[in-house]
Protein backbone atom coordinates (compact mmCIF):
# COMPACT_ATOMS: atom_id res chain seq x y z
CA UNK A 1 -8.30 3.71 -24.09
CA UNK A 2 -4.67 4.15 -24.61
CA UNK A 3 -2.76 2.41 -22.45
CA UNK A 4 0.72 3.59 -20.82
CA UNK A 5 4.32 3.41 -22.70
CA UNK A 6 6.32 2.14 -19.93
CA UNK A 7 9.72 3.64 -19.93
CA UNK A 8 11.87 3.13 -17.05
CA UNK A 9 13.46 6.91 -16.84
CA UNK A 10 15.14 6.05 -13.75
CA UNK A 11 14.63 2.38 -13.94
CA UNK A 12 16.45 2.49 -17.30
CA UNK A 13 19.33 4.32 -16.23
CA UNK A 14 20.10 2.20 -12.52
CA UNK A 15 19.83 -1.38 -14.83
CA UNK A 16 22.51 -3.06 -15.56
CA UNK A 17 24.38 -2.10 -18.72
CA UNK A 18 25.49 -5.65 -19.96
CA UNK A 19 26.35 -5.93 -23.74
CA UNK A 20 23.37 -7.89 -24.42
CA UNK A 21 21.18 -5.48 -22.26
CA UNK A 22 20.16 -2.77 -25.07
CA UNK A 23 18.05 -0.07 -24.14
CA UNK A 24 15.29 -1.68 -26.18
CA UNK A 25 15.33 -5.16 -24.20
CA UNK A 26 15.35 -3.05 -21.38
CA UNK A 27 12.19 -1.12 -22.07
CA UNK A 28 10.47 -4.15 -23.59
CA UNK A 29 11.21 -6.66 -20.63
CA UNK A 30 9.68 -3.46 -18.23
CA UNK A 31 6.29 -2.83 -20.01
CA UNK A 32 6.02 -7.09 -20.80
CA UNK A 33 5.65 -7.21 -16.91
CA UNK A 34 4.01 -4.47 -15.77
CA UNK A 35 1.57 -3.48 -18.46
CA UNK A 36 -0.95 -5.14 -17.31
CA UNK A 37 -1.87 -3.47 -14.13
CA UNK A 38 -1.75 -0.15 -16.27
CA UNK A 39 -3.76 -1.44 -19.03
CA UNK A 40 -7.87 -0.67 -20.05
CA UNK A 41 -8.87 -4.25 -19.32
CA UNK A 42 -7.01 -3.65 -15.31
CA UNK A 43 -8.99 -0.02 -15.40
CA UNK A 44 -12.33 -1.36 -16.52
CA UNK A 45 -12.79 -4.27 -14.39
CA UNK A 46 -12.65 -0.95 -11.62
CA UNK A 47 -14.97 0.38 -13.84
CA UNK A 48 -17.63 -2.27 -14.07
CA UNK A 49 -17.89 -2.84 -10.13
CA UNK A 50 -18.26 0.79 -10.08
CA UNK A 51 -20.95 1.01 -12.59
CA UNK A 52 -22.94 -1.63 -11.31
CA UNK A 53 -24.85 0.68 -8.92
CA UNK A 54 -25.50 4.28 -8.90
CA UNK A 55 -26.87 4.45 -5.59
CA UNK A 56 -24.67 1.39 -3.45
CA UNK A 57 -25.52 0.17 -0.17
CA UNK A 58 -23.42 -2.81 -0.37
CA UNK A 59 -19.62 -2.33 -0.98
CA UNK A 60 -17.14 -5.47 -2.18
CA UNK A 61 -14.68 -7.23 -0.40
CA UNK A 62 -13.77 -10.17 -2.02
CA UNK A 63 -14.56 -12.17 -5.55
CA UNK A 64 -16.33 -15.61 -4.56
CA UNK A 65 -14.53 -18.51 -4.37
CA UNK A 66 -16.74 -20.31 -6.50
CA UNK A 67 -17.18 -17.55 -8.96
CA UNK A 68 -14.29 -15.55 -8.99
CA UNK A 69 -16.36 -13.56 -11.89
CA UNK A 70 -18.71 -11.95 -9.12
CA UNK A 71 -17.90 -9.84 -5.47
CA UNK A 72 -19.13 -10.57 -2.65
CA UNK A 73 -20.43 -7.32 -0.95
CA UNK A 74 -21.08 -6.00 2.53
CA UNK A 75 -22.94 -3.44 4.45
CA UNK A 76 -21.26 0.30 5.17
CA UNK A 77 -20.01 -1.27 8.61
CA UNK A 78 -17.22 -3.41 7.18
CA UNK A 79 -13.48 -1.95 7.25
CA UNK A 80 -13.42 -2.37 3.74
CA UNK A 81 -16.00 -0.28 2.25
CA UNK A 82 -13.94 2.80 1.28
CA UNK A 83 -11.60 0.47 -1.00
CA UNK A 84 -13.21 0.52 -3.89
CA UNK A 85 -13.86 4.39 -3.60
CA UNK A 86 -9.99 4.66 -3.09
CA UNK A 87 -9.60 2.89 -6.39
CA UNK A 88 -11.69 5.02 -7.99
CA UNK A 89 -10.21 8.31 -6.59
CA UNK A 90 -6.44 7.45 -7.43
CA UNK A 91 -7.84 6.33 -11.04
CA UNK A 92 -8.86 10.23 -11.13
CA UNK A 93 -5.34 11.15 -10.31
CA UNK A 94 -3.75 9.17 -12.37
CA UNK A 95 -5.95 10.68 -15.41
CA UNK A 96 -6.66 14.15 -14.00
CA UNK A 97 -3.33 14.67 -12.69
CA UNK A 98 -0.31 12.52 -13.61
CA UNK A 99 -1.46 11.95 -16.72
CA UNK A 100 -3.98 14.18 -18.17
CA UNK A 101 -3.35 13.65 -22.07
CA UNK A 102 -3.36 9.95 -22.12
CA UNK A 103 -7.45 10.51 -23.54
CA UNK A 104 -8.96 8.92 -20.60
CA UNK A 105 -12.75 10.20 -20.09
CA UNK A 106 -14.33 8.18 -17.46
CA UNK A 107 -15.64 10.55 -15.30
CA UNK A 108 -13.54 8.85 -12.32
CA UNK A 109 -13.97 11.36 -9.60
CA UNK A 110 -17.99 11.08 -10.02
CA UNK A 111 -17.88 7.41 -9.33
CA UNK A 112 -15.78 7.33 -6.31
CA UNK A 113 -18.14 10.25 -4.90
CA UNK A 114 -21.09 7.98 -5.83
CA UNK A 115 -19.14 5.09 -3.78
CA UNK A 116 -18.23 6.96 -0.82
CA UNK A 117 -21.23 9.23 -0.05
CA UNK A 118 -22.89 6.37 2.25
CA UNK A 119 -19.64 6.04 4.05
CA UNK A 120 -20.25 9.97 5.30
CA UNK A 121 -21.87 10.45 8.70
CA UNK A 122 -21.75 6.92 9.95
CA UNK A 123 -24.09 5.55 12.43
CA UNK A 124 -22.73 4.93 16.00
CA UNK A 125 -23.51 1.23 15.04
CA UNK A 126 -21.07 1.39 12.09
CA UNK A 127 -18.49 3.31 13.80
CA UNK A 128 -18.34 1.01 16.50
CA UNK A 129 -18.42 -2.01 13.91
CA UNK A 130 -15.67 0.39 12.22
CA UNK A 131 -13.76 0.62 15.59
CA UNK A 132 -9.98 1.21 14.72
CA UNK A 133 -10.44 0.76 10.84
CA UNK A 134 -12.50 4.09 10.79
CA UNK A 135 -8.79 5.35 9.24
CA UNK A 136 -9.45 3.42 6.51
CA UNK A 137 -12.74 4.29 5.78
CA UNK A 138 -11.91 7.54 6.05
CA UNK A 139 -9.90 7.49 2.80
CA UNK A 140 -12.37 9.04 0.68
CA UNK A 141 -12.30 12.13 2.61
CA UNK A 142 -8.71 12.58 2.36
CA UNK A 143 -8.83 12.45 -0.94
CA UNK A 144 -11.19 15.00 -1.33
CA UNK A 145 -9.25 17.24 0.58
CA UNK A 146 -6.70 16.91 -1.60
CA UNK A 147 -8.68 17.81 -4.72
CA UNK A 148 -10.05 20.97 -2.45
CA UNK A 149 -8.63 22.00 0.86
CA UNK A 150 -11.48 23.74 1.23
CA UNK A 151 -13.88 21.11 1.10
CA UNK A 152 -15.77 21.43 4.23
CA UNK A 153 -18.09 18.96 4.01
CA UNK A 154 -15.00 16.28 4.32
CA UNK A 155 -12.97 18.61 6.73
CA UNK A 156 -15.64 18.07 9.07
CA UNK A 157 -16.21 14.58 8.38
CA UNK A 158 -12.69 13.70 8.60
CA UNK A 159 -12.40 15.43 11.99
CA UNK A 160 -15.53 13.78 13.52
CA UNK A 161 -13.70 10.47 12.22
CA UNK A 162 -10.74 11.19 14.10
CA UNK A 163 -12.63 12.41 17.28
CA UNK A 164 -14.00 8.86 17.38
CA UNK A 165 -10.33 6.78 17.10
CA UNK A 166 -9.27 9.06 19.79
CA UNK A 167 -12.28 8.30 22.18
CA UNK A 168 -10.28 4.67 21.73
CA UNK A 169 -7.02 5.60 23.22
CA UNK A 170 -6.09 5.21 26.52
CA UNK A 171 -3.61 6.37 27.98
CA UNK A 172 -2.58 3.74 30.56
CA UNK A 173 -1.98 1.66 27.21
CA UNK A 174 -0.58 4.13 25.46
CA UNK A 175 -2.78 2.72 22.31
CA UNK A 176 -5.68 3.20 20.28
CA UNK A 177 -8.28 0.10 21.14
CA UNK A 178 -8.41 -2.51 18.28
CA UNK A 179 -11.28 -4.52 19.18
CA UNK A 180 -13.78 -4.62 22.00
CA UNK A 181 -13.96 -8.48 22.76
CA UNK A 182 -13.40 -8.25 26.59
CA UNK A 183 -13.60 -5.81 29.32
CA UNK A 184 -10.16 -7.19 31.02
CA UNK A 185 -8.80 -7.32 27.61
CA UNK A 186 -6.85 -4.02 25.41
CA UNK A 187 -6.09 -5.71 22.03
CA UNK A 188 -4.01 -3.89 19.77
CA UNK A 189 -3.30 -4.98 15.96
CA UNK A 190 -0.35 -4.15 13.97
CA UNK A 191 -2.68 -3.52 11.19
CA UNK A 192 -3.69 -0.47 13.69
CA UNK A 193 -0.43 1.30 12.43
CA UNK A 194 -2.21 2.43 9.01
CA UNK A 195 -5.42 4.07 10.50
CA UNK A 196 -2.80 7.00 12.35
CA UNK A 197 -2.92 8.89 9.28
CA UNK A 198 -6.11 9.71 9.92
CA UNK A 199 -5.32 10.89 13.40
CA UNK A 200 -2.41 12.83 11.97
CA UNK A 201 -4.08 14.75 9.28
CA UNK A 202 -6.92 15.87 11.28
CA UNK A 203 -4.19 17.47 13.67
CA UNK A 204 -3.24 19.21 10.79
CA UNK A 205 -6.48 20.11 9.87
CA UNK A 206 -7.68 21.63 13.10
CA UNK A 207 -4.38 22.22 14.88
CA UNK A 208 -5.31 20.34 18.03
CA UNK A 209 -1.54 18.69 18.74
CA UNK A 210 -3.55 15.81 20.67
CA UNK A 211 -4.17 13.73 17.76
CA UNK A 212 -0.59 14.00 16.89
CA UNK A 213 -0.10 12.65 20.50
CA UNK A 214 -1.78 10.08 20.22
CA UNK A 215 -0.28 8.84 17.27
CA UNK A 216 2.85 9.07 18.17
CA UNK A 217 2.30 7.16 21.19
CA UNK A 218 0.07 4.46 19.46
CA UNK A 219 3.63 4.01 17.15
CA UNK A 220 5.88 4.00 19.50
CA UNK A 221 4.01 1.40 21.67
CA UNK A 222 3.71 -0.58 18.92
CA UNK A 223 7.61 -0.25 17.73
CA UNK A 224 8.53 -1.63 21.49
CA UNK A 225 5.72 -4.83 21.91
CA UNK A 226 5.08 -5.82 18.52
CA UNK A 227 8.25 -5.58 16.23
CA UNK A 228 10.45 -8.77 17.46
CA UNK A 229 14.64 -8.06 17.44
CA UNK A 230 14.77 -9.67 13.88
CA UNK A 231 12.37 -7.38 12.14
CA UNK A 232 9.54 -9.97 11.86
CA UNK A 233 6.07 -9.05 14.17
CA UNK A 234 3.25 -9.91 16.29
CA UNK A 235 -0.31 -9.33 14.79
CA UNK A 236 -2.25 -9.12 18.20
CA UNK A 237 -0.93 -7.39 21.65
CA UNK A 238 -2.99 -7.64 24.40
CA UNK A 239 -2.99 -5.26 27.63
CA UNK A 240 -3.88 -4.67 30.47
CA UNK A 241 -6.32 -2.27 30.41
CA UNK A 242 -5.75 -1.15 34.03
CA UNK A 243 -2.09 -0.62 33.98
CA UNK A 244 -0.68 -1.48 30.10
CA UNK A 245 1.06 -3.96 30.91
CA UNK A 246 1.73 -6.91 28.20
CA UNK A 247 -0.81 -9.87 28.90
CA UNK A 248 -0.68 -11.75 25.56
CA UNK A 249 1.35 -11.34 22.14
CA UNK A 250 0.59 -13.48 19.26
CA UNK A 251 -2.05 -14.05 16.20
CA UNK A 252 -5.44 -14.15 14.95
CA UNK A 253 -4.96 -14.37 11.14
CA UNK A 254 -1.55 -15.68 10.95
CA UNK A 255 0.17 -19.11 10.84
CA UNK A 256 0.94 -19.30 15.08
CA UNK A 257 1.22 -17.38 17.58
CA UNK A 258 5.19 -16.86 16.78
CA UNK A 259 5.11 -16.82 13.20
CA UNK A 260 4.65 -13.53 11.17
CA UNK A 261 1.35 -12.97 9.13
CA UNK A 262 2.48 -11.07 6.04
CA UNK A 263 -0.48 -8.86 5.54
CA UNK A 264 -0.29 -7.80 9.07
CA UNK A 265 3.72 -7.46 8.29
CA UNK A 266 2.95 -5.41 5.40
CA UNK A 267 0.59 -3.05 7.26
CA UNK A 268 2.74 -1.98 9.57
CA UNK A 269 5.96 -1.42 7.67
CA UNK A 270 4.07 0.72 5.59
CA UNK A 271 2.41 2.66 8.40
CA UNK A 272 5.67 3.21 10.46
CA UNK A 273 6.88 4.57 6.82
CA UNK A 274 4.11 6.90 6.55
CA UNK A 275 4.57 7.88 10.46
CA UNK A 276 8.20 8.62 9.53
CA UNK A 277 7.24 10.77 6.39
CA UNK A 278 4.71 12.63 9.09
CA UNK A 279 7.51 13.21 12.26
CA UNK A 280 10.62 13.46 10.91
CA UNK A 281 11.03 10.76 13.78
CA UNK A 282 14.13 8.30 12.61
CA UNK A 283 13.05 5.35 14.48
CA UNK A 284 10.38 4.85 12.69
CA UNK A 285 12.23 5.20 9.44
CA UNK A 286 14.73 2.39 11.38
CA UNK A 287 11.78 0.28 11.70
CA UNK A 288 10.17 0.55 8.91
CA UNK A 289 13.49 -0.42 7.56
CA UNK A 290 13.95 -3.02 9.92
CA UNK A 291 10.50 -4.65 9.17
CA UNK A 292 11.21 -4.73 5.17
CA UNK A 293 14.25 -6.15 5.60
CA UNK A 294 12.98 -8.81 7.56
CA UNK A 295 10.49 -9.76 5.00
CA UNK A 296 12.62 -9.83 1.91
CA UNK A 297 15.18 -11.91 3.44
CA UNK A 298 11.86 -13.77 4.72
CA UNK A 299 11.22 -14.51 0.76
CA UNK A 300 15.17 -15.37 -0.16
CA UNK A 301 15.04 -17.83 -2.86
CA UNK A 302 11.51 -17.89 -3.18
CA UNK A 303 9.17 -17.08 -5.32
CA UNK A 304 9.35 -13.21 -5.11
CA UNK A 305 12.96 -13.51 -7.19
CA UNK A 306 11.95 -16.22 -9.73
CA UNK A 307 11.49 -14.35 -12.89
CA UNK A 308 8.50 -16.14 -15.05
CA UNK A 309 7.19 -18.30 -11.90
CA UNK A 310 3.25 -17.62 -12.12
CA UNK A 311 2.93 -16.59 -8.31
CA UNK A 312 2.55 -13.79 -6.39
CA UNK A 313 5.49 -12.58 -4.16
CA UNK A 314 4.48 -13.29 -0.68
CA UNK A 315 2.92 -16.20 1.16
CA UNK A 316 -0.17 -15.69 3.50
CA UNK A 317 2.47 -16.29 6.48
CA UNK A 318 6.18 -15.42 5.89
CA UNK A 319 6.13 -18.70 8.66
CA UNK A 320 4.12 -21.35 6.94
CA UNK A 321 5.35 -24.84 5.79
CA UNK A 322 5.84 -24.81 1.94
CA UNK A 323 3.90 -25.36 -0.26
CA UNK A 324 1.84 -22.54 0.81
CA UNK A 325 -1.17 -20.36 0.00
CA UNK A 326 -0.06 -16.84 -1.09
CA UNK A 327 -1.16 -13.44 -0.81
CA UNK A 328 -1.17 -10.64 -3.68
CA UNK A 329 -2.88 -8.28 -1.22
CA UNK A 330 0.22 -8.25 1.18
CA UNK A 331 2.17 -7.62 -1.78
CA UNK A 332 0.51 -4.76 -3.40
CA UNK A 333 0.94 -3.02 0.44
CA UNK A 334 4.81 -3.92 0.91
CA UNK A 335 5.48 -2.75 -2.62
CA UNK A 336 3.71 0.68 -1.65
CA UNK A 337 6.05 1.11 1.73
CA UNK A 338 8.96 0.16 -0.46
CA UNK A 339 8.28 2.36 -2.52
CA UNK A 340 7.84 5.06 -0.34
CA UNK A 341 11.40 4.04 1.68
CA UNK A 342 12.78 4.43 -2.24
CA UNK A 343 11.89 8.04 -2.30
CA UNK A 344 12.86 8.84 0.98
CA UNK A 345 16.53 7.58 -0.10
CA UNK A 346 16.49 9.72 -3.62
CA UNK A 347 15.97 12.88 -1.70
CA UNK A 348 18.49 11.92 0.83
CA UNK A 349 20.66 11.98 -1.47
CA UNK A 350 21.89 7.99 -0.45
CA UNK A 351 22.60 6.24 -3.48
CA UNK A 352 22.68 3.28 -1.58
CA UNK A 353 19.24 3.28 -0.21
CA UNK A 354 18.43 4.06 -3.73
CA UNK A 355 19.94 0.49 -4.51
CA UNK A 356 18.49 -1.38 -1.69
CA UNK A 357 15.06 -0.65 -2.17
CA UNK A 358 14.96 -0.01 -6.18
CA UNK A 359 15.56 -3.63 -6.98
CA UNK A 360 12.86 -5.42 -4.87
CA UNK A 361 9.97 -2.61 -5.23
CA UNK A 362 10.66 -3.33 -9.22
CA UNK A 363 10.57 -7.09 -9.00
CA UNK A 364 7.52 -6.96 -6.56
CA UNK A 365 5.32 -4.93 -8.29
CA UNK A 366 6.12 -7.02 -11.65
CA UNK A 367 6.09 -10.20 -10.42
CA UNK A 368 2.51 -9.11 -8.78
CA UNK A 369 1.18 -7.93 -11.96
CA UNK A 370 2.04 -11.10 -12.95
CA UNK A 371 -1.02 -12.46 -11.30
CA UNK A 372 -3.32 -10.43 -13.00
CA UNK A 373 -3.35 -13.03 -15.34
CA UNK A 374 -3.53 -10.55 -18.41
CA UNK A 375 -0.11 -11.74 -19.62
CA UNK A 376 -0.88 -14.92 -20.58
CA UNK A 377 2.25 -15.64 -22.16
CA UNK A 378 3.86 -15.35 -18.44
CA UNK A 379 0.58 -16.40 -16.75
CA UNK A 380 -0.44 -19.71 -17.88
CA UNK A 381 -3.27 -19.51 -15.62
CA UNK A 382 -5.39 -16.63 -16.59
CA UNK A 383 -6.75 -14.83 -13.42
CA UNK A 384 -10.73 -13.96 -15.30
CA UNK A 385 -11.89 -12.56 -11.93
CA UNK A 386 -13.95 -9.36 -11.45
CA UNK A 387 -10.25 -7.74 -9.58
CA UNK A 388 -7.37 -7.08 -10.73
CA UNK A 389 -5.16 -9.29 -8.80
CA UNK A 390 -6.13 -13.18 -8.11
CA UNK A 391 -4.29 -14.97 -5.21
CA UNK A 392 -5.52 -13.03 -2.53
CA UNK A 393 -6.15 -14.24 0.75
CA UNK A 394 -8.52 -13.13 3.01
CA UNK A 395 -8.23 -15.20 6.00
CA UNK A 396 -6.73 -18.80 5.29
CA UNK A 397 -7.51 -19.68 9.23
CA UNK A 398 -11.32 -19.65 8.26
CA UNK A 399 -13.51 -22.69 8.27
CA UNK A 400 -12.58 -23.23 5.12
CA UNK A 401 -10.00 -21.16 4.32
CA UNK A 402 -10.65 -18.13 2.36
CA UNK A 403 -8.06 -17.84 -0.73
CA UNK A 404 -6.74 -17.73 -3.77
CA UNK A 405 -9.13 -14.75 -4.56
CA UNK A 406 -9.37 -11.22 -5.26
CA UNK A 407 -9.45 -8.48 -2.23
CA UNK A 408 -10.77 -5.10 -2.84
CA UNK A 409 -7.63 -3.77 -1.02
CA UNK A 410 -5.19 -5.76 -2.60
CA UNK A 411 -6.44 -3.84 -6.21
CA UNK A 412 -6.01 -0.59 -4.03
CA UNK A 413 -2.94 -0.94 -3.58
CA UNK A 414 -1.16 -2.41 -6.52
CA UNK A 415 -3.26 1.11 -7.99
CA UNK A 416 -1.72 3.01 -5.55
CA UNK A 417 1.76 1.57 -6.36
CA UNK A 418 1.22 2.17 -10.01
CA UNK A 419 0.72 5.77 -9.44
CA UNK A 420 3.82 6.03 -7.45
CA UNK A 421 5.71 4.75 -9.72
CA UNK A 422 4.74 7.79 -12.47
CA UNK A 423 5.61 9.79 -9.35
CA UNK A 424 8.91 9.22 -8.73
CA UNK A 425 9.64 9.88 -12.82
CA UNK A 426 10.39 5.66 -13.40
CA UNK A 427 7.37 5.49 -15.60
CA UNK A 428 6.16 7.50 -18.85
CA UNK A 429 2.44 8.43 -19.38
CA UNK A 430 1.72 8.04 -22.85
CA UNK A 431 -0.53 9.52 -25.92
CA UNK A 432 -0.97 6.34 -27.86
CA UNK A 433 0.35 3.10 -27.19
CA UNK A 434 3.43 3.11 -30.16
CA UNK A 435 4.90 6.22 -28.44
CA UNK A 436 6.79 6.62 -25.37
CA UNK A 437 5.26 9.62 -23.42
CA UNK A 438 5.98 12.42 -21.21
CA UNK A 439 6.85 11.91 -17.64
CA UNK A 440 3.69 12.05 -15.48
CA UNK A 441 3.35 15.68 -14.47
CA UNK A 442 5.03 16.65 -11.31
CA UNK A 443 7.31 13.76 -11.66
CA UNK A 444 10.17 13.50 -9.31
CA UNK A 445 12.24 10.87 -7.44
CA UNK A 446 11.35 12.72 -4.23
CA UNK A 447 7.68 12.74 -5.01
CA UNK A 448 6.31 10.69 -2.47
CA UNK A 449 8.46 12.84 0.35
CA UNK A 450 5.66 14.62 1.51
CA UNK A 451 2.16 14.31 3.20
CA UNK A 452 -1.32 14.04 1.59
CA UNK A 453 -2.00 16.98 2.92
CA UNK A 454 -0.14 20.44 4.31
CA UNK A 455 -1.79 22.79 6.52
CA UNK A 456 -1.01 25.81 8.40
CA UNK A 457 -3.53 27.68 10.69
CA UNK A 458 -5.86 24.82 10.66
CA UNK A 459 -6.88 25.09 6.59
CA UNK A 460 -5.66 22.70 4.53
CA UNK A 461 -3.29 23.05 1.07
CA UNK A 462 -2.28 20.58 -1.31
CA UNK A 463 1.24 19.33 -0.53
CA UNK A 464 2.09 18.97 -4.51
CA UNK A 465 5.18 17.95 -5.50
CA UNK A 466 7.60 19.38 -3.00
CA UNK A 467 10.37 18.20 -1.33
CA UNK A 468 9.15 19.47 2.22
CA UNK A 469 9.04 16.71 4.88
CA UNK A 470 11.26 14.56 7.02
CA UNK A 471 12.40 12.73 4.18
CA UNK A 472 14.57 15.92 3.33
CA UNK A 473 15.74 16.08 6.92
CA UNK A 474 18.86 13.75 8.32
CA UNK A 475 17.35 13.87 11.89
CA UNK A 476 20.22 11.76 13.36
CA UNK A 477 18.32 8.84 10.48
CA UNK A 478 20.86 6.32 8.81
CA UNK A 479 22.14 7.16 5.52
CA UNK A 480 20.04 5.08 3.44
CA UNK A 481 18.69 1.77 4.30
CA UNK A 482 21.03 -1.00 5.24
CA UNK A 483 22.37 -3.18 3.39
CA UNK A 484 20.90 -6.24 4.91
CA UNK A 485 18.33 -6.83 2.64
CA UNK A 486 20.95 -6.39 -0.81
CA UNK A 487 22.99 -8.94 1.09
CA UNK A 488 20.67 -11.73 1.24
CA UNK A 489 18.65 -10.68 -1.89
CA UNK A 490 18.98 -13.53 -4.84
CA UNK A 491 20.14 -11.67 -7.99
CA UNK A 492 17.38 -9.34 -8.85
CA UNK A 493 14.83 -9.77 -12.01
CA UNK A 494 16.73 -7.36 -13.92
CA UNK A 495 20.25 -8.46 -13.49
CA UNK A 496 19.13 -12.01 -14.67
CA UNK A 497 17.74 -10.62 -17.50
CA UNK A 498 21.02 -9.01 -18.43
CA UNK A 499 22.56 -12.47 -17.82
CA UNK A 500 20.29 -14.03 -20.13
CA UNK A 501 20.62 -11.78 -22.62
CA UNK A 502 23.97 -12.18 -22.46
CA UNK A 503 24.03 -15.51 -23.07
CA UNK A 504 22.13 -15.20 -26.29
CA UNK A 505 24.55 -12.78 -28.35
């Protein structure tokens, strides 16, 4: 299968132009990182989980910590069961779409349909096991509705998804319901933030402006009781369920009760991005902002900035006592928000926010491809797992901890992150691997400045390439991101390069 030429279009052009930095090193030091996570052997270790049933009723979650070579798998109730379905859809638009002459013809789009028909028409059982995460199992119809608006098979399912995550707001919270452990208890999660795009696209979808509501209220509760002044966050809010007032803030999956758990971190600057790209509404671009700030400053001098050190970015807790366990599924999610904040800056037209976020979404998503373990002359440690990523963890306050694996989500998301990247134009596709190839169709730096989906009168239409959405708007937003983050930032992977380089001529 050819593989991708990776060809930093705007990559190339924002590097550093030192006189030892040659347009060649620059190129070559790119795809040396990153191929991996574009590469056949990345693609068909999706391929062989997805091949190993035709009919599943048991979905993975995580590769065994004995034998990192097999997933363990779960029933239709657990929030994870759409992830490998996800992989398999954005695989399809990556081959289908971006890239449609790169010779790819693994029938993608039959395979995810094959892993996310048991997750249509769930059980009252599973929803309630679902609870909140029902936005995330709900991924497979969103896709399909991008494919076809007129799909109505997962218009409806989509909107009898929603109907349920609404029957879990209340409105003396203000919030969507988490989890159900107590009647005097309302916990809320920050992880919460990323299942409002399903509430959000089925207002689209049916016009009923309730969902939106609710959405925006769920966010904005959130953005007041679980983002600290700093930028860091609380996993777990509880309420009142009475009145909504603030009983309890602190963890479940984190280091302490004070500290920040990254994944949780990474959720929700990523959703409050997403909610931003929906609304138009600037303080959730500000937090968002805010909240990926926090966590590269979090990572100063660490890891996430050491060119060549074997690790992924991001520790399981940006508060936990070094040496710590780390997290590649955190990373793969922040890399997607920033990412996402990169594109909004391109089409505001803020070269600065273009600056800001360019550097560390580059680094990130290298330095997590790193832990692939395909390059082994980077990798000394090769990562032979059935995922993509190794150094996942799943929840390091288990008895024993649960890492330095593979997560089902974490490979979602360094695949969604990949495709973004041919989005926004910084990558080539390619027709053979000694060529570099044509931008990925549709390619532009706003790319990713617009919804999943557009509708109008209730009926759904593919959003495409456009420019449309808040992103384009100044809404009384900052001008680009601030430049807190570039302050504190050690000198990024590229620059170093140059100074290496440098050195040598």
């Amino acid at each position: 299968m050819p593989g991708l030429a990776l060809v930093g279009l705007l990559a190339c052009s924002a590097l550093p132009t030192g006189r030892g930095l040659t347009q060649r090193s620059r190129t070559a030091y790119w795809t040396e990182l990153v191929a991996p996570l574009y590469s056949s052997e990345a693609n068909n270790k999706v391929l062989g989980t997805a091949q190993s049933s035709s009919n599943p009723a048991q979905w993975p979650e995580y590769t065994d910590s004995a034998n990192p070579s097999q997933w363990v798998y779960k029933p239709a109730s657990d929030w994870t069961s759409a992830f490998l379905a996800d992989q398999l859809y954005l695989l399809h638009e990556r081959f289908s779409t971006l890239c449609p002459n790169d010779g790819d013809t693994t029938d993608w789009l039959s395979l995810a349909r094959t892993w996310s028909n048991g997750l249509y028409n769930p059980s009252q059982d599973v929803l309630a096991s679902w609870a909140h995460d029902v936005g995330f199992n709900s991924a497979p119809m969103m896709h399909e509705l991008r494919i076809d608006p007129a799909n109505e098979t997962a218009k409806i399912a989509l909107l009898s998804n929603a109907q349920y995550l609404a029957s879990r707001y209340s409105s003396a919270v203000g919030c969507t319901k988490s989890w159900d452990r107590g009647e005097g208890d309302f916990e809320v999660i920050i992880d919460n933030m990323m299942n409002l795009q399903l509430l959000l696209t089925a207002a689209d979808l049916s016009g009923n402006s309730t969902y939106r509501d609710i959405a925006t209220s769920h966010a904005n509760k959130t953005m007041q009781n679980h983002i600290r002044p700093d930028g860091s966050s609380y996993q777990v809010v509880n309420y009142d369920p009475t009145n909504g007032q603030v009983l309890w803030k602190g963890t479940a999956q984190g280091y302490s009760n004070e500290s920040t758990w990254t994944r949780g971190h990474a959720w929700g600057t990523l959703g409050f991005a997403l909610m931003y790209n929906a609304t138009g509404i600037s303080a959730y671009y500000d937090t968002a902002v805010r909240m990926a700030e926090f966590a590269l400053n979090a990572t100063a001098g660490g890891p996430a900035w050491q060119y060549g050190n074997p690790v992924t970015p991001f520790p399981w807790d940006f508060s936990a006592p070094q040496p710590t366990t780390l997290d590649t599924s955190a990373s793969a999610i922040f890399d997607t928000a920033l990412i996402l904040l990169l594109s909004f800056a391109a089409s505001r037209g803020t070269t600065n926010g273009e600056t800001t976020w360019f550097y560390p979404a580059t680094d990130l998503f290298a330095n997590t491809g790193l832990s692939s373990g395909t390059n082994t002359s980077r990798y000394p440690t090769r990562w032979t797992g059935a995922s993509i990523l190794g150094n996942a963890t799943i929840n390091n306050r288990a008895d024993p901890p649960l890492n330095n694996t593979g997560a089902v989500y974490g490979d979602a998301y360094i695949l969604r992150a990949a495709n973004n990247f041919l989005k926004l134009g910084m990558l080539n596709c390619t027709a053979g691997p000694a060529h570099i190839g044509t931008p990925a169709v549709g390619a532009s730096p706003t790319a990713l400045s617009a919804p999943w989906i557009s509708a109008s009168n209730g009926s759904a239409s593919s959003s495409g390439n456009g420019t449309r959405g808040p992103a384009s708007q100044s809404g009384g937003s900052k001008s680009g991101a601030t430049s807190g983050a570039s302050a504190h930032r050690p000198p990024s992977l590229f620059r170093t390069l140059a100074l290496v380089l440098d050195s040598l001529r």
